[in-house]
PDB file of N, CA and C in Angstrom:
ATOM      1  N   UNK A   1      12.289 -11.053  -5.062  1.00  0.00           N
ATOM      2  CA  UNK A   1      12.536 -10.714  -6.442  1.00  0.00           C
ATOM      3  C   UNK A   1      13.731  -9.768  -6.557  1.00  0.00           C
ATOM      4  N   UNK A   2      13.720  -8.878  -5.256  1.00  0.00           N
ATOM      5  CA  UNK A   2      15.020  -7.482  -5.592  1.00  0.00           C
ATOM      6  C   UNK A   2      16.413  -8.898  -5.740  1.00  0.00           C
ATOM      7  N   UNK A   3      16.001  -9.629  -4.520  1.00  0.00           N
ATOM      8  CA  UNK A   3      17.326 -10.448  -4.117  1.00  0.00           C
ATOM      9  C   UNK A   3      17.762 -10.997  -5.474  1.00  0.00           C
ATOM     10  N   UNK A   4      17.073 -11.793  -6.539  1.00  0.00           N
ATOM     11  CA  UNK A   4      17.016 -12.390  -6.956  1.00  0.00           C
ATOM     12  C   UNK A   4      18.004 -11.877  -8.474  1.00  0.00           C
ATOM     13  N   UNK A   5      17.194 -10.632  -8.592  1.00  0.00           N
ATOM     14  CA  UNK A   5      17.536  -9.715  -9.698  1.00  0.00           C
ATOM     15  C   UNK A   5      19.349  -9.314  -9.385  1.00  0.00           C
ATOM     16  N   UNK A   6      19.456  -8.685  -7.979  1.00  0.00           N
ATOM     17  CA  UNK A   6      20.873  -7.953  -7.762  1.00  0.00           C
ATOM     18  C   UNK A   6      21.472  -9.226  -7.670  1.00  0.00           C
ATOM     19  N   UNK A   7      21.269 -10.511  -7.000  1.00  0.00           N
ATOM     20  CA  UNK A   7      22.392 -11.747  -7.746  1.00  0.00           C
ATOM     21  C   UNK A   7      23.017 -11.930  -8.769  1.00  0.00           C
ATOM     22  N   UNK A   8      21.904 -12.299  -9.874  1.00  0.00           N
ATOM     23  CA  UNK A   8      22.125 -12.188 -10.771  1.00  0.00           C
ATOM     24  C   UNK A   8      22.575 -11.151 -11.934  1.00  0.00           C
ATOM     25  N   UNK A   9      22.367  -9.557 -11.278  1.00  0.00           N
ATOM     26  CA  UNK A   9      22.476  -8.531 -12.370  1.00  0.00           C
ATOM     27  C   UNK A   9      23.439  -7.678 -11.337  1.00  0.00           C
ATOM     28  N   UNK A  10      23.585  -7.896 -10.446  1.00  0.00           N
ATOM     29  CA  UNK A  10      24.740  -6.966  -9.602  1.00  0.00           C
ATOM     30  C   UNK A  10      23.614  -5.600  -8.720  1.00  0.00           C
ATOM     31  N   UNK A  11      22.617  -5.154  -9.650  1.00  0.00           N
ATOM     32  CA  UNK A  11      21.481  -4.051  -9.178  1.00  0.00           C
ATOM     33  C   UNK A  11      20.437  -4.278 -10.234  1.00  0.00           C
ATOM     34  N   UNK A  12      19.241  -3.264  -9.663  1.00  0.00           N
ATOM     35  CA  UNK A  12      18.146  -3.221 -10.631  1.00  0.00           C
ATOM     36  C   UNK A  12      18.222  -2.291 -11.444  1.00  0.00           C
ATOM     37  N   UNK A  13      19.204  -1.218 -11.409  1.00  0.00           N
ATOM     38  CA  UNK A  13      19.623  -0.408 -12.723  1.00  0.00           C
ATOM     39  C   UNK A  13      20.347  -1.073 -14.000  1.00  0.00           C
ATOM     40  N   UNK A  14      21.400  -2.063 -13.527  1.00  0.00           N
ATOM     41  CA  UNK A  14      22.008  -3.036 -14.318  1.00  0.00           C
ATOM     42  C   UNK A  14      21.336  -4.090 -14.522  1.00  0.00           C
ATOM     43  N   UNK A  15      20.270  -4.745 -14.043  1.00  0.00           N
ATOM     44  CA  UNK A  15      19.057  -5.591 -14.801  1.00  0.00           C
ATOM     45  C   UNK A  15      18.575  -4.370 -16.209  1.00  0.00           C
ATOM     46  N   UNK A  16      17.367  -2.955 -15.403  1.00  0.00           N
ATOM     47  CA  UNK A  16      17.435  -2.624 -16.239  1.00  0.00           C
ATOM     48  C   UNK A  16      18.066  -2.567 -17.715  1.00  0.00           C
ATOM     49  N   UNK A  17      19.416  -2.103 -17.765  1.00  0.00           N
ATOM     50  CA  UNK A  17      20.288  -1.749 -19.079  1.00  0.00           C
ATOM     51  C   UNK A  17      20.416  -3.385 -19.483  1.00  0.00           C
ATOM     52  N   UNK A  18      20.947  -4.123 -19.037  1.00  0.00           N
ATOM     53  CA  UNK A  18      21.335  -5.813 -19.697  1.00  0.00           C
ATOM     54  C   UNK A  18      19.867  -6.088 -20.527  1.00  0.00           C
ATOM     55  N   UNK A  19      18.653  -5.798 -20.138  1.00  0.00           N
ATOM     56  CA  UNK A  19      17.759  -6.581 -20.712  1.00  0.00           C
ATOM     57  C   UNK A  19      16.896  -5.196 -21.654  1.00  0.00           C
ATOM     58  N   UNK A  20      17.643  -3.796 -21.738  1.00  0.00           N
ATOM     59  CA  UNK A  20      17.259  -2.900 -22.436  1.00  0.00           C
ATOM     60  C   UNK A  20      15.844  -2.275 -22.244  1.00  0.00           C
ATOM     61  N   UNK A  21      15.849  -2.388 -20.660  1.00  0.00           N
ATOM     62  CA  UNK A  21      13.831  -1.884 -20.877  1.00  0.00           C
ATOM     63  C   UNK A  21      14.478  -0.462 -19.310  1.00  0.00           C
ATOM     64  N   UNK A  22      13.545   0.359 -19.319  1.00  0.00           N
ATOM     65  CA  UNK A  22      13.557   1.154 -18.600  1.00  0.00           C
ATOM     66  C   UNK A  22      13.641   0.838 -16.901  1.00  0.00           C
ATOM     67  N   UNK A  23      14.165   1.616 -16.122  1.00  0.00           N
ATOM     68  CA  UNK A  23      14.451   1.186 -14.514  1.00  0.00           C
ATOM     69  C   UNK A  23      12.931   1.520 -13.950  1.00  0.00           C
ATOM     70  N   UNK A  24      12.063   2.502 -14.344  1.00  0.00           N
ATOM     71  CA  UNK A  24      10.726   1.783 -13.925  1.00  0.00           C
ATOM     72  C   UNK A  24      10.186   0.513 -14.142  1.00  0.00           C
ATOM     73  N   UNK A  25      10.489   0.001 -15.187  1.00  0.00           N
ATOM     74  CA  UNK A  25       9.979  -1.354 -15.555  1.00  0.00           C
ATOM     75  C   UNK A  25      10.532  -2.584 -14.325  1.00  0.00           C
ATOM     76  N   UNK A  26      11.330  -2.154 -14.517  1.00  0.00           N
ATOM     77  CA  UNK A  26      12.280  -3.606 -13.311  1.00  0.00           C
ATOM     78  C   UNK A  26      11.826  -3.144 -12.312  1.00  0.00           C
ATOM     79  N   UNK A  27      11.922  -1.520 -11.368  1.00  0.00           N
ATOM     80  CA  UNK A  27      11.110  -1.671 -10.463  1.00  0.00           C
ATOM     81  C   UNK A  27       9.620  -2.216  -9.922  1.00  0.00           C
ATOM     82  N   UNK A  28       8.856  -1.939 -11.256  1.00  0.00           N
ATOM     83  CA  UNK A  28       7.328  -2.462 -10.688  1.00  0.00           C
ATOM     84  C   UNK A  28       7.688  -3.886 -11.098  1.00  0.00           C
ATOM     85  N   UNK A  29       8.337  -4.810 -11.766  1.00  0.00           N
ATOM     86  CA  UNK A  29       8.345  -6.479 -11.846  1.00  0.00           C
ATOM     87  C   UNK A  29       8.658  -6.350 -10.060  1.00  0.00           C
ATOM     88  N   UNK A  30       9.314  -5.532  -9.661  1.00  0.00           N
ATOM     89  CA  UNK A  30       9.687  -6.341  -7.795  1.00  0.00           C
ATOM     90  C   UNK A  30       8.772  -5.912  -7.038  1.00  0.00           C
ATOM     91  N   UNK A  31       8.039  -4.523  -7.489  1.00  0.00           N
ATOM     92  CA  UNK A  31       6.974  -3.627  -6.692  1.00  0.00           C
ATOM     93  C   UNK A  31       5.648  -4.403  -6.853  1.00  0.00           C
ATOM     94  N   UNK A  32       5.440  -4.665  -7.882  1.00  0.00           N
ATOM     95  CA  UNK A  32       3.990  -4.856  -8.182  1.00  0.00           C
ATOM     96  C   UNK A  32       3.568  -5.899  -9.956  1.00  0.00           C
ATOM     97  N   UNK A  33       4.641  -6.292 -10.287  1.00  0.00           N
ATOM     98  CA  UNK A  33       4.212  -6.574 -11.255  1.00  0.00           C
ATOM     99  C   UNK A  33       5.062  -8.182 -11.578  1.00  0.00           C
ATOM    100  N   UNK A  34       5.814  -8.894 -10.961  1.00  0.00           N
ATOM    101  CA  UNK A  34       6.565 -10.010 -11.281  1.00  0.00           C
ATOM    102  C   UNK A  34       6.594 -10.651 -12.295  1.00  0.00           C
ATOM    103  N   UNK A  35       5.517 -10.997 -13.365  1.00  0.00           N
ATOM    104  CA  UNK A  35       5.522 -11.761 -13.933  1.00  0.00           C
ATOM    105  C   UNK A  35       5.955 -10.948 -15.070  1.00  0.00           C
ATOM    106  N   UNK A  36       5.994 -10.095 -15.037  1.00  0.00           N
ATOM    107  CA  UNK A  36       6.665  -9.200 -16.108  1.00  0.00           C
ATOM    108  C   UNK A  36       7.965  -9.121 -16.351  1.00  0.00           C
ATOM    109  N   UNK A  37       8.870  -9.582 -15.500  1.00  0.00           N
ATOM    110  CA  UNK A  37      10.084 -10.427 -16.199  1.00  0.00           C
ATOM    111  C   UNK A  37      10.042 -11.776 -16.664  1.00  0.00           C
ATOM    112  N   UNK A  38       9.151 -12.322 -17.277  1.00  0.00           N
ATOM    113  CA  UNK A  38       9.134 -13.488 -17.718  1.00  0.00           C
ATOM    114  C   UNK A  38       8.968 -13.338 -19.028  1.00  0.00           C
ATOM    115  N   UNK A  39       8.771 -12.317 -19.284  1.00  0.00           N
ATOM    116  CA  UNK A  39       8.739 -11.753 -21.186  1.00  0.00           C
ATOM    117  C   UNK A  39      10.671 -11.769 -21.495  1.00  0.00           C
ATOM    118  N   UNK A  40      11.483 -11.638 -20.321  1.00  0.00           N
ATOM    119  CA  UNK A  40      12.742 -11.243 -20.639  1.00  0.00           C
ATOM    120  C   UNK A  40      13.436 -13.259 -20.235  1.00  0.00           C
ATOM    121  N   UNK A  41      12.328 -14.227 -19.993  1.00  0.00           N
ATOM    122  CA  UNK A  41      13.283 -15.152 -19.573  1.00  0.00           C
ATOM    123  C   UNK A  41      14.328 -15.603 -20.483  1.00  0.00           C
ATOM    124  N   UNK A  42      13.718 -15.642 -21.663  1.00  0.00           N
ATOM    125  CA  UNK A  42      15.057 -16.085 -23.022  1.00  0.00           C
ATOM    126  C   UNK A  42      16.575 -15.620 -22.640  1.00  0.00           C
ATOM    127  N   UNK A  43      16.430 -14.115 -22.609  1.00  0.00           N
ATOM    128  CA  UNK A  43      17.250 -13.512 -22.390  1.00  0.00           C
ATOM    129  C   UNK A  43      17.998 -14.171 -20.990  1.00  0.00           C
ATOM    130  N   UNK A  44      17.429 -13.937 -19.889  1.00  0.00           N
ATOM    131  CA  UNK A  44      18.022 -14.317 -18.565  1.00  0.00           C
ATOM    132  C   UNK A  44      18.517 -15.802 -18.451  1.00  0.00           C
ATOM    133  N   UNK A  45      17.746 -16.409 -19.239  1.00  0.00           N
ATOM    134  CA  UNK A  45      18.492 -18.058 -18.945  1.00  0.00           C
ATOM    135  C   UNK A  45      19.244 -17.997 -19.624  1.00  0.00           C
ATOM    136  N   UNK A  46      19.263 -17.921 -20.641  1.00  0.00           N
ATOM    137  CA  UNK A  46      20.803 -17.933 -21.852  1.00  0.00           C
ATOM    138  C   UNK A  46      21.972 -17.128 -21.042  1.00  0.00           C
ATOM    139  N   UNK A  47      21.994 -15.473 -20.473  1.00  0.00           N
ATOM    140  CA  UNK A  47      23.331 -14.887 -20.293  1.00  0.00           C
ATOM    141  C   UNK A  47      23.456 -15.523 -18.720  1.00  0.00           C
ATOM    142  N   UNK A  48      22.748 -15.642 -17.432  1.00  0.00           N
ATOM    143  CA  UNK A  48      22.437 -15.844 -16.030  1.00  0.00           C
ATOM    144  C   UNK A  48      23.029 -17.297 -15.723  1.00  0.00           C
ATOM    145  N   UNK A  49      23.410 -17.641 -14.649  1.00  0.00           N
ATOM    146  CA  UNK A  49      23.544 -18.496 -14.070  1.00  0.00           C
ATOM    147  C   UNK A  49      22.686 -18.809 -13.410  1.00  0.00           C
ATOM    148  N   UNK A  50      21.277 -19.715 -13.992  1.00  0.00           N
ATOM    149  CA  UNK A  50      20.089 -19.872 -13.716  1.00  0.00           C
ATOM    150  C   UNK A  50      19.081 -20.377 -14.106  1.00  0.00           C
ATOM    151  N   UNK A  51      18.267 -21.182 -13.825  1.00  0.00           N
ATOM    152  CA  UNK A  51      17.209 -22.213 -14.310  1.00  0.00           C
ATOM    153  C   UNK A  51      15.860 -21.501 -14.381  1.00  0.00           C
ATOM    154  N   UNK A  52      15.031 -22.536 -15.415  1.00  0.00           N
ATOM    155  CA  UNK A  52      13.954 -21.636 -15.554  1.00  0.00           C
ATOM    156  C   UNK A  52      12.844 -21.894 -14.401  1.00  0.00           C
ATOM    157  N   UNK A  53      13.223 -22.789 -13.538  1.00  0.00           N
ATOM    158  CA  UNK A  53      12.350 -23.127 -12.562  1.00  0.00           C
ATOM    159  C   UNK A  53      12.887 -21.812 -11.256  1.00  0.00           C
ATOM    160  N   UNK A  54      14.242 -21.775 -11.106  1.00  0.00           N
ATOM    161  CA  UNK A  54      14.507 -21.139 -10.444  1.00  0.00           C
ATOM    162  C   UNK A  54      13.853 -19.162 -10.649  1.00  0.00           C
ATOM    163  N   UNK A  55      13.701 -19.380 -11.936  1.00  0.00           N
ATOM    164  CA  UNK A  55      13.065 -17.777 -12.100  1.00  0.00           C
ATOM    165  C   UNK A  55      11.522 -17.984 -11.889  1.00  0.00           C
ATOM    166  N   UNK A  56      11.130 -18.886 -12.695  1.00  0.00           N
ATOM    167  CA  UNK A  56       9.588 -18.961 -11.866  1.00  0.00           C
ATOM    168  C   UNK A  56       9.303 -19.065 -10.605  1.00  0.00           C
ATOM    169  N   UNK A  57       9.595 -20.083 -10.176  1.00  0.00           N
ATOM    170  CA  UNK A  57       9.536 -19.580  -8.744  1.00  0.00           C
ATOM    171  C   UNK A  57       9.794 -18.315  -7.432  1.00  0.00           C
ATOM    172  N   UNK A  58      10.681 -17.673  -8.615  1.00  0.00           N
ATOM    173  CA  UNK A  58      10.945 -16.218  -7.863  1.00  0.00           C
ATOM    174  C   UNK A  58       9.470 -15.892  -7.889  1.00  0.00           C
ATOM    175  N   UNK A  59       8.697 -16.046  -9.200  1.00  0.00           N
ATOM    176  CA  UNK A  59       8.228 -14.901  -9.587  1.00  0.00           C
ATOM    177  C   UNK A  59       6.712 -15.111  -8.833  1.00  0.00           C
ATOM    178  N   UNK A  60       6.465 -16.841  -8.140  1.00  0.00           N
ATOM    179  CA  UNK A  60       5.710 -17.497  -7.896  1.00  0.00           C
ATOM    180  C   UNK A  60       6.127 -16.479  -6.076  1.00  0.00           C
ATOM    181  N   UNK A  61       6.588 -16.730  -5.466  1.00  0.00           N
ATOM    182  CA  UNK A  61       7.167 -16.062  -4.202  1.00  0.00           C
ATOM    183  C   UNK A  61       6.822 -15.330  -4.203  1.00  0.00           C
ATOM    184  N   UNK A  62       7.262 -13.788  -5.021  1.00  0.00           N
ATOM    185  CA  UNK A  62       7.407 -12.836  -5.057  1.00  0.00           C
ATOM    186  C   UNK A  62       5.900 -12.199  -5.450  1.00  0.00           C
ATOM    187  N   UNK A  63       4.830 -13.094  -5.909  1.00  0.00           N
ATOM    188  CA  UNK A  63       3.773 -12.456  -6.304  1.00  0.00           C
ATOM    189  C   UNK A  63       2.509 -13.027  -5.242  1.00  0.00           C
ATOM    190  N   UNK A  64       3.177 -14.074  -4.376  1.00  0.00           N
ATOM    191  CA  UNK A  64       2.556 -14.274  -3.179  1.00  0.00           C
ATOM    192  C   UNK A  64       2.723 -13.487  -1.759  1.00  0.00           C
ATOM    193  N   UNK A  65       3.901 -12.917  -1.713  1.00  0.00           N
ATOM    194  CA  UNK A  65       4.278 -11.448  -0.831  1.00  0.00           C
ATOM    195  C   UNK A  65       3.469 -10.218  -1.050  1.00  0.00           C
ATOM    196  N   UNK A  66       3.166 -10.325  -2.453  1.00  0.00           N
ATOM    197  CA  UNK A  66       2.333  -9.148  -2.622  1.00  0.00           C
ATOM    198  C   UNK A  66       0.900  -9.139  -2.192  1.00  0.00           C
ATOM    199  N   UNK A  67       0.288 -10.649  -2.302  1.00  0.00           N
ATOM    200  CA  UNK A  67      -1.174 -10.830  -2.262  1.00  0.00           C
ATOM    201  C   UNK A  67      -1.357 -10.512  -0.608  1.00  0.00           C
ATOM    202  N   UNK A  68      -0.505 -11.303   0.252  1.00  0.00           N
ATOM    203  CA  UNK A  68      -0.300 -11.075   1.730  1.00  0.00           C
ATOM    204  C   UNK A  68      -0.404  -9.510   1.686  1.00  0.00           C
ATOM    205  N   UNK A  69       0.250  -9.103   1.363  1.00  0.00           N
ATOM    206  CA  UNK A  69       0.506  -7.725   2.142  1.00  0.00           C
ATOM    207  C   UNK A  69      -0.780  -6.835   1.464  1.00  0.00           C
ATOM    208  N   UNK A  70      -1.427  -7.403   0.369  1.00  0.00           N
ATOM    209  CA  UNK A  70      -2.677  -6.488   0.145  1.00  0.00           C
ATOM    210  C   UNK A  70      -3.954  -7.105   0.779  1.00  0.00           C
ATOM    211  N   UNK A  71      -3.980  -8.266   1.377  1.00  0.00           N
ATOM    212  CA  UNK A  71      -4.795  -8.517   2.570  1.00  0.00           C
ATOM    213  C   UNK A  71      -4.743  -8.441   3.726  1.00  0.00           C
ATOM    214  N   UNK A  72      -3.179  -7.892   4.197  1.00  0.00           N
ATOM    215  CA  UNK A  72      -3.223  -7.387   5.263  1.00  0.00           C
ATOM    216  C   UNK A  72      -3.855  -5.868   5.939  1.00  0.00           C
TER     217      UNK A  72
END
């Protein structure tokens, strides 16, 4: 998800500001919360060079890394 975000937004401070929500917020979508950039997809597919399959699936990845590592 970090990868995914700094592609497309350069960092997660500049995700932050482009989509107007606070840099805690973007951190827990990569820490702990993924699907919580999917409230911002409008936004990201319209300005991003990027499909909406390609963001779901981040978010599909990225929230299966988490389940692993809390059963580990």
């Amino acid at each position: 998800m970090k990868e995914y975000i700094c592609k497309h937004y350069g960092s997660l401070d500049k995700c932050a500001e482009e989509l107007n929500v606070g840099r805690s917020t973007v951190y827990r979508w990569v820490q702990s919360n993924p699907r919580g950039i999917l409230l911002h997809a409008p936004e990201i597919l319209r300005d991003k060079d990027t499909t909406s399959l390609e963001l779901v699936s981040e978010v599909v990845h990225r929230e299966g890394q988490l389940t692993k590592a809390e059963d580990a």
